[in-house]
N, C-alpha and C. Protein backbone atom coordinates (compact mmCIF):
# COMPACT_ATOMS: atom_id res chain seq x y z
N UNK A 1 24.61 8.43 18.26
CA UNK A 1 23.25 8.24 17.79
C UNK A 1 22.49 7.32 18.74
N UNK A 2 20.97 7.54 19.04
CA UNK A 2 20.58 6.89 20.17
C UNK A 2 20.07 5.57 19.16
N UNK A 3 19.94 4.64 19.91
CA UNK A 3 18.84 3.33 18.97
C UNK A 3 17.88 3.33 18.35
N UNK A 4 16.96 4.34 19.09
CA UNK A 4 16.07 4.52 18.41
C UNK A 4 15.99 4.96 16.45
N UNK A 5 17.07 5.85 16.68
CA UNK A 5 17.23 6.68 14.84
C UNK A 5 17.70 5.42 14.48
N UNK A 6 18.72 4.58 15.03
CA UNK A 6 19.57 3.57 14.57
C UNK A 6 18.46 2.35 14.16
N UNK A 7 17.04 2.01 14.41
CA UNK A 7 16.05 1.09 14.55
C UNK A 7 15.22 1.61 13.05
N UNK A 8 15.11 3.21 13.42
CA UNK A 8 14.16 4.03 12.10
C UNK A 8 15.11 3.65 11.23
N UNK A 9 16.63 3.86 10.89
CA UNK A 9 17.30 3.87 9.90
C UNK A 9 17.40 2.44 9.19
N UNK A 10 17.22 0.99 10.01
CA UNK A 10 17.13 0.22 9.22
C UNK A 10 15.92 -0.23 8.71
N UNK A 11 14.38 0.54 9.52
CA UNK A 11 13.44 0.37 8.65
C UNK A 11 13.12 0.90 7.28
N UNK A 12 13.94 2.51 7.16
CA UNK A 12 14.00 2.80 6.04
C UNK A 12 14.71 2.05 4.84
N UNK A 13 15.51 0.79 5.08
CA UNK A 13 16.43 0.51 4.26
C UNK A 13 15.35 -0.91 3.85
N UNK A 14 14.76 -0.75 4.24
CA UNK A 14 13.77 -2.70 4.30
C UNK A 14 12.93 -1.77 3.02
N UNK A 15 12.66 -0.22 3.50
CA UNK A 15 11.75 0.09 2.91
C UNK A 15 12.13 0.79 1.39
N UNK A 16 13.51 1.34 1.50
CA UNK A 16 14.20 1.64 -0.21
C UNK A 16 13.55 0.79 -1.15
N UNK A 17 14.45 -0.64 -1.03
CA UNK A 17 14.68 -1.02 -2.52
C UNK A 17 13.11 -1.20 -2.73
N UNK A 18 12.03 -1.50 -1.83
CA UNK A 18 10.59 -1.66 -2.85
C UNK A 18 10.37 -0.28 -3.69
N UNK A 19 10.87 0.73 -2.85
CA UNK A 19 10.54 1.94 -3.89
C UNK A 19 10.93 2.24 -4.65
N UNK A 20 12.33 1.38 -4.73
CA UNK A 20 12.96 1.54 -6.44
C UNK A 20 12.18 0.89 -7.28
N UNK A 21 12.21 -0.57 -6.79
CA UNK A 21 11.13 -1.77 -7.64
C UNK A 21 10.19 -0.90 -8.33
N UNK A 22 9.16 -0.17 -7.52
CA UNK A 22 7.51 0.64 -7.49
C UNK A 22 8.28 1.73 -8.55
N UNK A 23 8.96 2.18 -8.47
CA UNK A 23 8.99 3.19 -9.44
C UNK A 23 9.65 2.70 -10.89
N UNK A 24 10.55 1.87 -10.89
CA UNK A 24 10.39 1.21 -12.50
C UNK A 24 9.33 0.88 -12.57
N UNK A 25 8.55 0.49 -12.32
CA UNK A 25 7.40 -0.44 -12.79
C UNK A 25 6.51 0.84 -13.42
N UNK A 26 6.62 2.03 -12.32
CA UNK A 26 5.81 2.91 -12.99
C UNK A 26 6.46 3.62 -14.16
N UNK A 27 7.54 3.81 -14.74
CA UNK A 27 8.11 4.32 -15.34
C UNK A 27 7.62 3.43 -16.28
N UNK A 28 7.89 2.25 -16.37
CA UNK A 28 7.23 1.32 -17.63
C UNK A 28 6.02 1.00 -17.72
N UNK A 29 5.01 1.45 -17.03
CA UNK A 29 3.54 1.18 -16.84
C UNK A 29 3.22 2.96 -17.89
N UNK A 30 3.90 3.75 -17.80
CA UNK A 30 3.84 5.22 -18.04
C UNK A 30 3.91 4.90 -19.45
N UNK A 31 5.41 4.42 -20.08
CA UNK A 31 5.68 3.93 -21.03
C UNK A 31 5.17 3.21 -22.20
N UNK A 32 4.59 2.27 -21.65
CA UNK A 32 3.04 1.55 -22.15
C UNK A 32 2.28 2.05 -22.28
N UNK A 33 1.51 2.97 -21.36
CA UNK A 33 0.42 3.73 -21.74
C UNK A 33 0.58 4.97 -22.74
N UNK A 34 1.62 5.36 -23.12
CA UNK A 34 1.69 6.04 -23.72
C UNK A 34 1.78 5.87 -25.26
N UNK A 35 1.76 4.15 -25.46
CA UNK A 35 2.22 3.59 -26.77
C UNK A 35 0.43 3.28 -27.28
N UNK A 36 -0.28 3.39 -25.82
CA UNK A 36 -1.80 3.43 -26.42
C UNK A 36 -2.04 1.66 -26.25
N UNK A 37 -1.64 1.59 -25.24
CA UNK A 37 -1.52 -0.53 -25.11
C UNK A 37 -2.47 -0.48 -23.51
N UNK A 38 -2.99 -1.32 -23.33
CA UNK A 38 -3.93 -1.43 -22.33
C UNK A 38 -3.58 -2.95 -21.69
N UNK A 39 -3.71 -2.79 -20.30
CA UNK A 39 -3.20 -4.34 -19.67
C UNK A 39 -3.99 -3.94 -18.40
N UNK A 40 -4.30 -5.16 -18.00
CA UNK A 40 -4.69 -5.65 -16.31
C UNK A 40 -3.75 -5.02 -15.27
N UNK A 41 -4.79 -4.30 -14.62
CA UNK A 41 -4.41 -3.24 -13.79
C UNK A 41 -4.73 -4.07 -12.03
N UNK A 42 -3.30 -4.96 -11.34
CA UNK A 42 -3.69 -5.83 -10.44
C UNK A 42 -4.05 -4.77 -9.37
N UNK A 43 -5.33 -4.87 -8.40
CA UNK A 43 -5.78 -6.52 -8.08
C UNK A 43 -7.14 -6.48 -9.07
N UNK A 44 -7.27 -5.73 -10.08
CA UNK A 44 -8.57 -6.52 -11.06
C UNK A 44 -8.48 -6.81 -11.85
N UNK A 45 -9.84 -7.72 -12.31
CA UNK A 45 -10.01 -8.95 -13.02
C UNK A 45 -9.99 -8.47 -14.34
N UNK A 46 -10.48 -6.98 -14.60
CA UNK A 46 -10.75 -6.87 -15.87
C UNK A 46 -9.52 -5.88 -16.98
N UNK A 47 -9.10 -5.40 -18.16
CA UNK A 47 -8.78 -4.87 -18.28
C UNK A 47 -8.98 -3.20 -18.35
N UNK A 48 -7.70 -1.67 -17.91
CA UNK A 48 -8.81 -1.06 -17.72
C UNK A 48 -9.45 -0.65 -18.79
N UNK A 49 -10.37 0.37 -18.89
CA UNK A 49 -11.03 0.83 -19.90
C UNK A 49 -10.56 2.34 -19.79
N UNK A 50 -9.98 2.93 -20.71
CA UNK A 50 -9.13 4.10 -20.80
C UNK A 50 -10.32 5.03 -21.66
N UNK A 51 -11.40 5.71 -21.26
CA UNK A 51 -12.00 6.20 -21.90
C UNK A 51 -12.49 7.71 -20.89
N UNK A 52 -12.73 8.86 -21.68
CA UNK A 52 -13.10 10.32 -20.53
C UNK A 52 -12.09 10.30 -20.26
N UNK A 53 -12.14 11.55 -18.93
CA UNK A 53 -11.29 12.17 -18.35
C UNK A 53 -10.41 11.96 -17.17
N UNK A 54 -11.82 10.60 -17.02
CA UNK A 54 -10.81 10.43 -15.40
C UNK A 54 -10.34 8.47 -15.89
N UNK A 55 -10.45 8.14 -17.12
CA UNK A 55 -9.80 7.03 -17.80
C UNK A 55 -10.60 5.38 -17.22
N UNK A 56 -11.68 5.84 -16.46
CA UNK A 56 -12.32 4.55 -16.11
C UNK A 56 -13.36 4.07 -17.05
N UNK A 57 -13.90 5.25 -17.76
CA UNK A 57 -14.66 4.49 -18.45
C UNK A 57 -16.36 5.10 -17.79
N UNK A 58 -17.65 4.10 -18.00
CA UNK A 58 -19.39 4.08 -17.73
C UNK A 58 -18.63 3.63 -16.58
N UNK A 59 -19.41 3.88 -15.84
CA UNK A 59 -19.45 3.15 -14.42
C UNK A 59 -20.22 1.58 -14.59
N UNK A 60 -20.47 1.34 -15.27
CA UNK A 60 -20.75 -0.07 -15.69
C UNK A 60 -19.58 -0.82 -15.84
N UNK A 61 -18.48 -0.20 -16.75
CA UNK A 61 -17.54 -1.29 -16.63
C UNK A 61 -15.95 -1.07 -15.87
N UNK A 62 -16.63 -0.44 -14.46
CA UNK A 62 -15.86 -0.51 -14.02
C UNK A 62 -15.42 -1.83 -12.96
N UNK A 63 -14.02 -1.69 -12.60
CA UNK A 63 -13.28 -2.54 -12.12
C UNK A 63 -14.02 -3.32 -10.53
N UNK A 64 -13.81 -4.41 -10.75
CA UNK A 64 -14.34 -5.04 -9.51
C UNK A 64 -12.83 -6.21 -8.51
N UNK A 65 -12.69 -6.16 -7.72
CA UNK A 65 -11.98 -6.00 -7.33
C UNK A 65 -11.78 -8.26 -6.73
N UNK A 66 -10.82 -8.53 -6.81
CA UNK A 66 -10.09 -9.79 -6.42
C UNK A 66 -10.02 -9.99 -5.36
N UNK A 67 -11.39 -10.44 -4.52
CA UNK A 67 -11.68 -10.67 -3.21
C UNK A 67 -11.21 -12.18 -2.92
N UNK A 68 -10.42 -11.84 -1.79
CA UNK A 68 -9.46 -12.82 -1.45
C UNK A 68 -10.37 -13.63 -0.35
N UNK A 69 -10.23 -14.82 0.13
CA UNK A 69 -11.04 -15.32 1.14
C UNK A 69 -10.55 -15.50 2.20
N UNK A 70 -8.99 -14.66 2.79
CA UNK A 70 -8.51 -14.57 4.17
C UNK A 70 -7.71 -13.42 3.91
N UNK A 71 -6.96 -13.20 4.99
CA UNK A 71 -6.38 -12.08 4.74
C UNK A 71 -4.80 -12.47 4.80
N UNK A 72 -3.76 -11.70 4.43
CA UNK A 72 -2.72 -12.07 4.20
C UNK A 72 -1.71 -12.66 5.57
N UNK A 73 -1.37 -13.73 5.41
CA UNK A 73 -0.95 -14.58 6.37
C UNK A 73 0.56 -13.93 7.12
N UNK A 74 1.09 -13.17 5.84
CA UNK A 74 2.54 -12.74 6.06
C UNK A 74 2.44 -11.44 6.84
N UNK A 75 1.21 -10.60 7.32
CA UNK A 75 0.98 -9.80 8.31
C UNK A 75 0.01 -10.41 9.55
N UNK A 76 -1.13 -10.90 8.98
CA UNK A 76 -1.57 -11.26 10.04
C UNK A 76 -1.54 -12.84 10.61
N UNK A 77 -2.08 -12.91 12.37
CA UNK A 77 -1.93 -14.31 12.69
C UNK A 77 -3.53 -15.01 12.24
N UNK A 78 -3.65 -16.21 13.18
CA UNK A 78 -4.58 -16.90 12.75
C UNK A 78 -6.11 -16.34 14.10
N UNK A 79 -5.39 -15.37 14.58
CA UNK A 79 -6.64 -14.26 15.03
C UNK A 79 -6.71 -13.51 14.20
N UNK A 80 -6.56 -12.80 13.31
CA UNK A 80 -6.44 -11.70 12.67
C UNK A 80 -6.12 -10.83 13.34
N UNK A 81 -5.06 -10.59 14.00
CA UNK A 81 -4.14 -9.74 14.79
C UNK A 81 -2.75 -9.53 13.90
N UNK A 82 -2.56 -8.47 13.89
CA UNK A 82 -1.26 -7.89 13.02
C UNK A 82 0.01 -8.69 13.97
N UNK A 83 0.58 -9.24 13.41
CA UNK A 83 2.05 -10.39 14.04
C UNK A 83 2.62 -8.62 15.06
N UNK A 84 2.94 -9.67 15.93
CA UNK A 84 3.22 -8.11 16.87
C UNK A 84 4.88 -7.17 15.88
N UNK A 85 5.37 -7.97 15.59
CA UNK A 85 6.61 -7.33 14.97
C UNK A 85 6.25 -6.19 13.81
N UNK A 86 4.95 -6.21 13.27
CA UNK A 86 4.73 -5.68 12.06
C UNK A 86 3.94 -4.32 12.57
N UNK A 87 3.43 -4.62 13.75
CA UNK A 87 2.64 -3.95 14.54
C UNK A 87 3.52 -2.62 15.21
N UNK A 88 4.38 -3.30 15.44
CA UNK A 88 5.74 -2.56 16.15
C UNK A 88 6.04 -1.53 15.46
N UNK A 89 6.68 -1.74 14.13
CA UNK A 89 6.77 -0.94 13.02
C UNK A 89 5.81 -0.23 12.83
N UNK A 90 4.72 -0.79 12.59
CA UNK A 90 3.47 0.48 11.91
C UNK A 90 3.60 1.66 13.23
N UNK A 91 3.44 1.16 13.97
CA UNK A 91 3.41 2.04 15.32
C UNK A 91 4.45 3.11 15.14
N UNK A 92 5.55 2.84 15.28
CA UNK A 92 6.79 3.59 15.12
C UNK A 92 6.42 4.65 13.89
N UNK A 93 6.46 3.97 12.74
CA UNK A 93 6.16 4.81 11.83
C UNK A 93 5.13 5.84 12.45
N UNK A 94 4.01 5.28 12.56
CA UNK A 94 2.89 6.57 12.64
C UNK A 94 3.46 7.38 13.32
N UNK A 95 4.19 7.24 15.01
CA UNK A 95 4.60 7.78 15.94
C UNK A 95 5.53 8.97 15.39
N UNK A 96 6.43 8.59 14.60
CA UNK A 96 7.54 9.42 13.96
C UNK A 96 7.05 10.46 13.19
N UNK A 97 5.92 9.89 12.36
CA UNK A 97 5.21 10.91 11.55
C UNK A 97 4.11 12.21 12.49
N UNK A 98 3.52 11.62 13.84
CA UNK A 98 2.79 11.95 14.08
C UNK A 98 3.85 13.32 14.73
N UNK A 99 4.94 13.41 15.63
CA UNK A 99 5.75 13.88 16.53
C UNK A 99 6.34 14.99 15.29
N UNK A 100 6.53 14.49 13.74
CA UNK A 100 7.42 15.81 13.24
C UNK A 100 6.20 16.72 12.81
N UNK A 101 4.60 16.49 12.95
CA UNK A 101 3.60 16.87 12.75
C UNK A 101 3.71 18.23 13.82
N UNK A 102 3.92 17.92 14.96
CA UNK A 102 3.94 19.37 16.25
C UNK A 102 2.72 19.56 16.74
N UNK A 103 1.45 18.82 16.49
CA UNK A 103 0.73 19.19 16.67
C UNK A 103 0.10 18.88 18.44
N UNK A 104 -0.67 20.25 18.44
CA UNK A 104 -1.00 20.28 20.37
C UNK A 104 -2.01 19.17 20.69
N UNK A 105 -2.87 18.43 19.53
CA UNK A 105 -3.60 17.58 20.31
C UNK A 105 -3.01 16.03 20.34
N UNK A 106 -3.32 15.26 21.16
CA UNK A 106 -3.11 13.89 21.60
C UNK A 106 -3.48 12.78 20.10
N UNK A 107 -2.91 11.95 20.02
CA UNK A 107 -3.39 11.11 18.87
C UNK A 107 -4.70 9.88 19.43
N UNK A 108 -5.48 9.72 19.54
CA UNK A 108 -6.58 9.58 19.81
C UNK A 108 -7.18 8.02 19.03
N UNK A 109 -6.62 7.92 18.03
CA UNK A 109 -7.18 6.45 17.12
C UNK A 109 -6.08 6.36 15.97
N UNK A 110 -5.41 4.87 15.77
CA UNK A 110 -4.63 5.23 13.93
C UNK A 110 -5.41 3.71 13.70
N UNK A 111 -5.79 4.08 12.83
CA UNK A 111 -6.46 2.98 11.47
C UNK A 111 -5.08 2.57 10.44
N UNK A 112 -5.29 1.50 10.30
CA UNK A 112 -4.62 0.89 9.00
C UNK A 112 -5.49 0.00 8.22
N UNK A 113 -5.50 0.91 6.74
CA UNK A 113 -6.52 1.20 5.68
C UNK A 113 -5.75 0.35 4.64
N UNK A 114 -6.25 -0.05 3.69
CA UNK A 114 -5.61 -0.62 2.39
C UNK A 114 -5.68 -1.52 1.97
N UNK A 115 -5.51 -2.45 0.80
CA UNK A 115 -5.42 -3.77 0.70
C UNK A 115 -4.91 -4.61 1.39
N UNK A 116 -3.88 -4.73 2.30
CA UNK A 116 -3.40 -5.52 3.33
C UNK A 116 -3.85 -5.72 4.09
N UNK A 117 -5.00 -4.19 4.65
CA UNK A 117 -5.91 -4.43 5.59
C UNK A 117 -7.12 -5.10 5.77
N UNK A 118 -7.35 -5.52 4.39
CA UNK A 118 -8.47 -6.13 4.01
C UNK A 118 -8.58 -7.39 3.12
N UNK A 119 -9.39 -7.59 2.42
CA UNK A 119 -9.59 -9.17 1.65
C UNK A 119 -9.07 -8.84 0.12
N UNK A 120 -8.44 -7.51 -0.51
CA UNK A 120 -8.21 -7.49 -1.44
C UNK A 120 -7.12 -7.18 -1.48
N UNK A 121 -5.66 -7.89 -1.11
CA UNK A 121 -4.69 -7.84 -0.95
C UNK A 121 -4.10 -8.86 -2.32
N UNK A 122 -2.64 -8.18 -2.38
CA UNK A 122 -1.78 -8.73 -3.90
C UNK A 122 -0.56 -9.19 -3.71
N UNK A 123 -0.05 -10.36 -3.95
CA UNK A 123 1.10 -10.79 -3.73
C UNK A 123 2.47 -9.40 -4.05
């Protein structure tokens, strides 16, 4: 096996057990909602409002979001530059994803989108 699979294979293992974590939680978040119980849906402030079809509710009371006043220290430095190690990884990842893709054109720009990427990030 070259290093490289041997490098992917222990990022996948950093990356398992959160997805076990993430999926009890949803299994018991499922669970709850189904008992008709309503709770704070992090990162907002409010509880949700389970009403219509798509469960948000008037657009009045919808969710506003836990604006943080830096961004998370445990990715980024005190430039707001992604710590190069984390950087490394994202890279790889995209790279891996981008290569079993096949596709004939060049990758051109990758964005990293999300709460981490921004001021509304959650412990």
């Amino acid at each position: 096996m070259t290093i490289e699979w041997e490098e992917y294979k222990s990022i996948l293992n950093e990356i398992e057990p959160y997805q076990k974590w993430a999926k009890g939680q949803n299994q018991k978040f499922k669970k709850w909602m189904m008992k008709g119980k309503k709770r704070p849906a992090s990162p907002y402030t409010k509880a949700p409002v389970l009403t219509g079809k798509s469960g948000l509710g008037p657009l009045e009371e919808q969710y506003v979001p836990d604006i943080k006043e830096d961004l998370d220290r445990n990715l980024w430095d005190n430039e707001d530059q992604l710590h190069p190690e984390i950087a490394k990884k994202l890279l790889r990842i995209a790279n891996d994803f981008y290569e079993k893709l096949d596709l004939p054109a060049p990758i051109l720009d990758i964005t990293f989108t999300g709460s981490e990427a921004n001021y509304n990030w959650t412990d």
